[in-house]
N, C-alpha and C. Protein backbone atom coordinates (compact mmCIF):
# COMPACT_ATOMS: atom_id res chain seq x y z
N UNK A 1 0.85 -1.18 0.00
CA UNK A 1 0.00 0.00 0.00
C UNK A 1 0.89 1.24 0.00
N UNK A 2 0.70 2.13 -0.84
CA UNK A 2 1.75 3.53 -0.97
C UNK A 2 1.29 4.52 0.15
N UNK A 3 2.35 5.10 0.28
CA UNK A 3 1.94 6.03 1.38
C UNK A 3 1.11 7.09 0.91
N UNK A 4 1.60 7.78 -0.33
CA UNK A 4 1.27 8.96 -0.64
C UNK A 4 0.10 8.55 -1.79
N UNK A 5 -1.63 8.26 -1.61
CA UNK A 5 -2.24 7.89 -2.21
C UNK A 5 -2.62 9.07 -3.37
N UNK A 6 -3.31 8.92 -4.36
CA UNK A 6 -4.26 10.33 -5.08
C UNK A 6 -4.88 10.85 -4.40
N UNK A 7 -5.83 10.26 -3.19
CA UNK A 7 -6.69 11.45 -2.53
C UNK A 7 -5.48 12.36 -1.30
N UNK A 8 -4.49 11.64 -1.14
CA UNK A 8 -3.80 12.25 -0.02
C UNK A 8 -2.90 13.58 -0.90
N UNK A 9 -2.40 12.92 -1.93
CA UNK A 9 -1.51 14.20 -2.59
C UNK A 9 -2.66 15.14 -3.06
N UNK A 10 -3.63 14.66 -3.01
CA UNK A 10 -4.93 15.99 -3.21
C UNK A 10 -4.61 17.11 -2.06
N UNK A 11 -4.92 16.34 -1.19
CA UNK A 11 -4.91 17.25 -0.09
C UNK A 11 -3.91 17.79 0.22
N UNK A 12 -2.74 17.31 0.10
CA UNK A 12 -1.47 18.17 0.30
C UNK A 12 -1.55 19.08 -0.88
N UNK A 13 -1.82 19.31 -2.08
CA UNK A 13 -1.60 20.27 -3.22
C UNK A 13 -2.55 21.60 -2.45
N UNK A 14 -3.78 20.80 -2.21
CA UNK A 14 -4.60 21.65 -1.75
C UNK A 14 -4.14 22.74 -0.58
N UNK A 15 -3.27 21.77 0.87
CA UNK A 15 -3.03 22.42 1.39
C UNK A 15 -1.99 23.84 1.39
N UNK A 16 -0.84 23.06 0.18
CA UNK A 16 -0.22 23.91 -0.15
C UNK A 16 -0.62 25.48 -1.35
N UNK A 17 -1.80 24.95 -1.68
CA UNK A 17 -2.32 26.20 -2.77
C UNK A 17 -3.21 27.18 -1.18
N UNK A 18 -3.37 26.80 -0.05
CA UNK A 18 -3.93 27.45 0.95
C UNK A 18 -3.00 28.27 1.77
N UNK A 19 -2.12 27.50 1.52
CA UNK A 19 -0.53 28.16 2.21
C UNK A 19 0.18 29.39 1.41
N UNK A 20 0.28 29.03 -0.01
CA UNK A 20 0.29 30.24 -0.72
C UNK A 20 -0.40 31.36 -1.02
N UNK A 21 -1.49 31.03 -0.87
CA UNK A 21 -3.05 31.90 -0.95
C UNK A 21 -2.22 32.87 0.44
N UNK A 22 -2.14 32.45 1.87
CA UNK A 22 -1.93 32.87 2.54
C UNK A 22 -0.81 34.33 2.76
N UNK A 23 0.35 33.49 1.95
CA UNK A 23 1.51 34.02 2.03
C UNK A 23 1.24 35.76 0.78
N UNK A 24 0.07 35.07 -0.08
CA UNK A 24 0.03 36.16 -0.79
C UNK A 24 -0.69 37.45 -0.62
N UNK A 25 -1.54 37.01 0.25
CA UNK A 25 -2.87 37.65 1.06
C UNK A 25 -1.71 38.87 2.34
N UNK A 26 -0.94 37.73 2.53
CA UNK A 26 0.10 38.60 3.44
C UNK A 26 1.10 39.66 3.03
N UNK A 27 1.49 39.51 1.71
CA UNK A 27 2.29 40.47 0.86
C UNK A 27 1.35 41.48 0.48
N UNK A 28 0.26 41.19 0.28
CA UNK A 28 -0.72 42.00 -0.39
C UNK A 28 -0.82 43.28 1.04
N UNK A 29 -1.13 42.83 2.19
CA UNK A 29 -0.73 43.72 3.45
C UNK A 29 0.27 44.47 3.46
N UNK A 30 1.25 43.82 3.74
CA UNK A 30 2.14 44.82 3.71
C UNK A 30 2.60 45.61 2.34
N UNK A 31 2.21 44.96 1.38
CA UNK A 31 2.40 46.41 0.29
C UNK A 31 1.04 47.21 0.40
N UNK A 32 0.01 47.05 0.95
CA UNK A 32 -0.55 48.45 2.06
C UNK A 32 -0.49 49.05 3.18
N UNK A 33 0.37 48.70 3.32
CA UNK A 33 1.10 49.60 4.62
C UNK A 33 0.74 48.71 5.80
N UNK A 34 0.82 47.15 5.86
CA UNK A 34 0.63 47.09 7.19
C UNK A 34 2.14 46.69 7.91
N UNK A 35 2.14 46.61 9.24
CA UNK A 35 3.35 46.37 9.69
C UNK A 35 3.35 44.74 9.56
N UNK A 36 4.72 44.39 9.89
CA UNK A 36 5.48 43.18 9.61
C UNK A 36 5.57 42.58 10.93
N UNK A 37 4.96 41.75 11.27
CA UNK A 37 5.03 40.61 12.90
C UNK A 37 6.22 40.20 13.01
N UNK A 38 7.19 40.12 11.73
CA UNK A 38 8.25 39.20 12.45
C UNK A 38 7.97 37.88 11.26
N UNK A 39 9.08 36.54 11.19
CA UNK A 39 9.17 35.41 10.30
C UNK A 39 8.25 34.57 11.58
N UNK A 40 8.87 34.54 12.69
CA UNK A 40 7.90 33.28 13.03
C UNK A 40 6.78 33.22 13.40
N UNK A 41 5.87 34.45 13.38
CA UNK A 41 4.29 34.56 13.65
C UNK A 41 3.85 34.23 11.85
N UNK A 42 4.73 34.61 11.06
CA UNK A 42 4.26 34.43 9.62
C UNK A 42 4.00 33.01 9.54
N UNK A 43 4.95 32.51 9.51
CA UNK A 43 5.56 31.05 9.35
C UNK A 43 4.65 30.02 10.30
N UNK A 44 4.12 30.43 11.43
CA UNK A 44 3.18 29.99 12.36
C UNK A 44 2.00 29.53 11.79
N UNK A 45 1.54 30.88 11.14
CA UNK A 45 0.25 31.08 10.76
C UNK A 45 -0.01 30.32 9.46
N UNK A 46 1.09 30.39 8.64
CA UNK A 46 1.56 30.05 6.90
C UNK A 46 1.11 28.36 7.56
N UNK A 47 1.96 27.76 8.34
CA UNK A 47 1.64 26.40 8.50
C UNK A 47 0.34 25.96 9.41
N UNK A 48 -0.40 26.57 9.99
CA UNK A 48 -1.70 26.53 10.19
C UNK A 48 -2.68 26.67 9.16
N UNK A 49 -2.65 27.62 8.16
CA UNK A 49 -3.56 27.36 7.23
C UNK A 49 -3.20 26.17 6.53
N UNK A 50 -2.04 25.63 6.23
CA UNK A 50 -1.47 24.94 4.91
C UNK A 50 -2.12 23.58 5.85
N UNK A 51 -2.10 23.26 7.31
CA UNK A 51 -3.23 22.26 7.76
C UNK A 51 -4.21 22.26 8.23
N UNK A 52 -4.90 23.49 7.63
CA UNK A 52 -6.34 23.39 8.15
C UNK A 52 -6.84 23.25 6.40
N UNK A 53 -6.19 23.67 5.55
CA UNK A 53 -6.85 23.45 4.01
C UNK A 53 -6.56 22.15 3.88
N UNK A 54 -5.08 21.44 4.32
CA UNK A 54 -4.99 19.99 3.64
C UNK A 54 -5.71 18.93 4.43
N UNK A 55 -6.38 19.56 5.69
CA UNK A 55 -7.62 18.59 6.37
C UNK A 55 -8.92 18.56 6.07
N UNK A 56 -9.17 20.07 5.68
CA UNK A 56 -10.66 20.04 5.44
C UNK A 56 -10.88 19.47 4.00
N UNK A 57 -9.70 19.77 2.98
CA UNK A 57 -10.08 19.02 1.58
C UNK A 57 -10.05 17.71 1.53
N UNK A 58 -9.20 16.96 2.29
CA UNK A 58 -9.21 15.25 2.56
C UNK A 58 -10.50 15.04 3.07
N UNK A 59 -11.31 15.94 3.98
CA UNK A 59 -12.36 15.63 4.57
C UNK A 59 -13.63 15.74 3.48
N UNK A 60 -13.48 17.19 2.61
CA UNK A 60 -14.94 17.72 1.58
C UNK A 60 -14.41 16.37 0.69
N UNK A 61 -13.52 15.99 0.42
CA UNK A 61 -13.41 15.14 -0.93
C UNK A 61 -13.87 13.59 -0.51
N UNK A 62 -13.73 13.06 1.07
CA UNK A 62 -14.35 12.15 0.89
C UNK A 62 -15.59 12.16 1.15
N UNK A 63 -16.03 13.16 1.77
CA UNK A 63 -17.53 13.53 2.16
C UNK A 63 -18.49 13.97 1.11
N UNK A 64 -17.77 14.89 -0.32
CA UNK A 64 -18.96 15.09 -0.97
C UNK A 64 -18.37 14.08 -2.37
N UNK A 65 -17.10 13.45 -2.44
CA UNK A 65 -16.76 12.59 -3.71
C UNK A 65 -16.24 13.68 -4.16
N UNK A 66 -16.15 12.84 -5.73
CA UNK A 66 -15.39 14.14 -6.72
C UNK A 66 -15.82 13.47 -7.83
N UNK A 67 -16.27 13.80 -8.95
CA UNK A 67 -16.76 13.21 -9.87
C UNK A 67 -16.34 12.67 -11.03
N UNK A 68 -15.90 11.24 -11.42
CA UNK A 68 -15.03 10.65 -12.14
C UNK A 68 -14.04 10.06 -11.41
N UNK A 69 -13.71 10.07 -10.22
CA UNK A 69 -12.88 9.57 -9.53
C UNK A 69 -13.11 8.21 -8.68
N UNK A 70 -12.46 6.94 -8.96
CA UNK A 70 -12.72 5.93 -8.70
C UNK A 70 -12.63 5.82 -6.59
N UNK A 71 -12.80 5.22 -6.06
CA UNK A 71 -12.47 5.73 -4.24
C UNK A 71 -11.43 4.80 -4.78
N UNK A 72 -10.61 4.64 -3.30
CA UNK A 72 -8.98 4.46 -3.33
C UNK A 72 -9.15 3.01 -2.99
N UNK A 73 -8.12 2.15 -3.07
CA UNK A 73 -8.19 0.79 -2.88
C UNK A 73 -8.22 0.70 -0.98
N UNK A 74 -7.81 1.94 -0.16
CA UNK A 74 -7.96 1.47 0.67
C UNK A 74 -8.97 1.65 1.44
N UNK A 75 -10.07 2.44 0.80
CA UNK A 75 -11.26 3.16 1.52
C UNK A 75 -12.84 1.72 1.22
């Protein structure tokens, strides 16, 4: 059995397109003038979203399906 299944690298892409979303949402601030927290409140926060998106999409994808997609051999 592989570790890294299709629905799991879903969720990691996912989490990581949530993590970037983040990081960009955050540049977008400070090129309006907001102040700068510092790397490790960024970096805190950057990896809190990146696992709260790559949990909740493992969760919507087996909860609502995805359409055309066979379920996994181990589900």
């Amino acid at each position: 059995m592989p570790f890294v299944t299709p629905r799991r690298r879903s969720a990691l892409l996912w989490g990581l397109v949530g993590a970037f979303s983040f990081l960009v949402a955050h540049g977008l601030y400070l090129l309006l003038g907001g102040t700068f927290l510092g790397v490790p409140p960024v970096t805190a926060v950057t990896l809190a979203v990146f696992a709260v998106a790559a949990a909740s999409s493992g969760y919507l994808e087996r909860r609502l399906g995805v359409a055309g997609r066979r379920p996994d051999a181990d589900e």
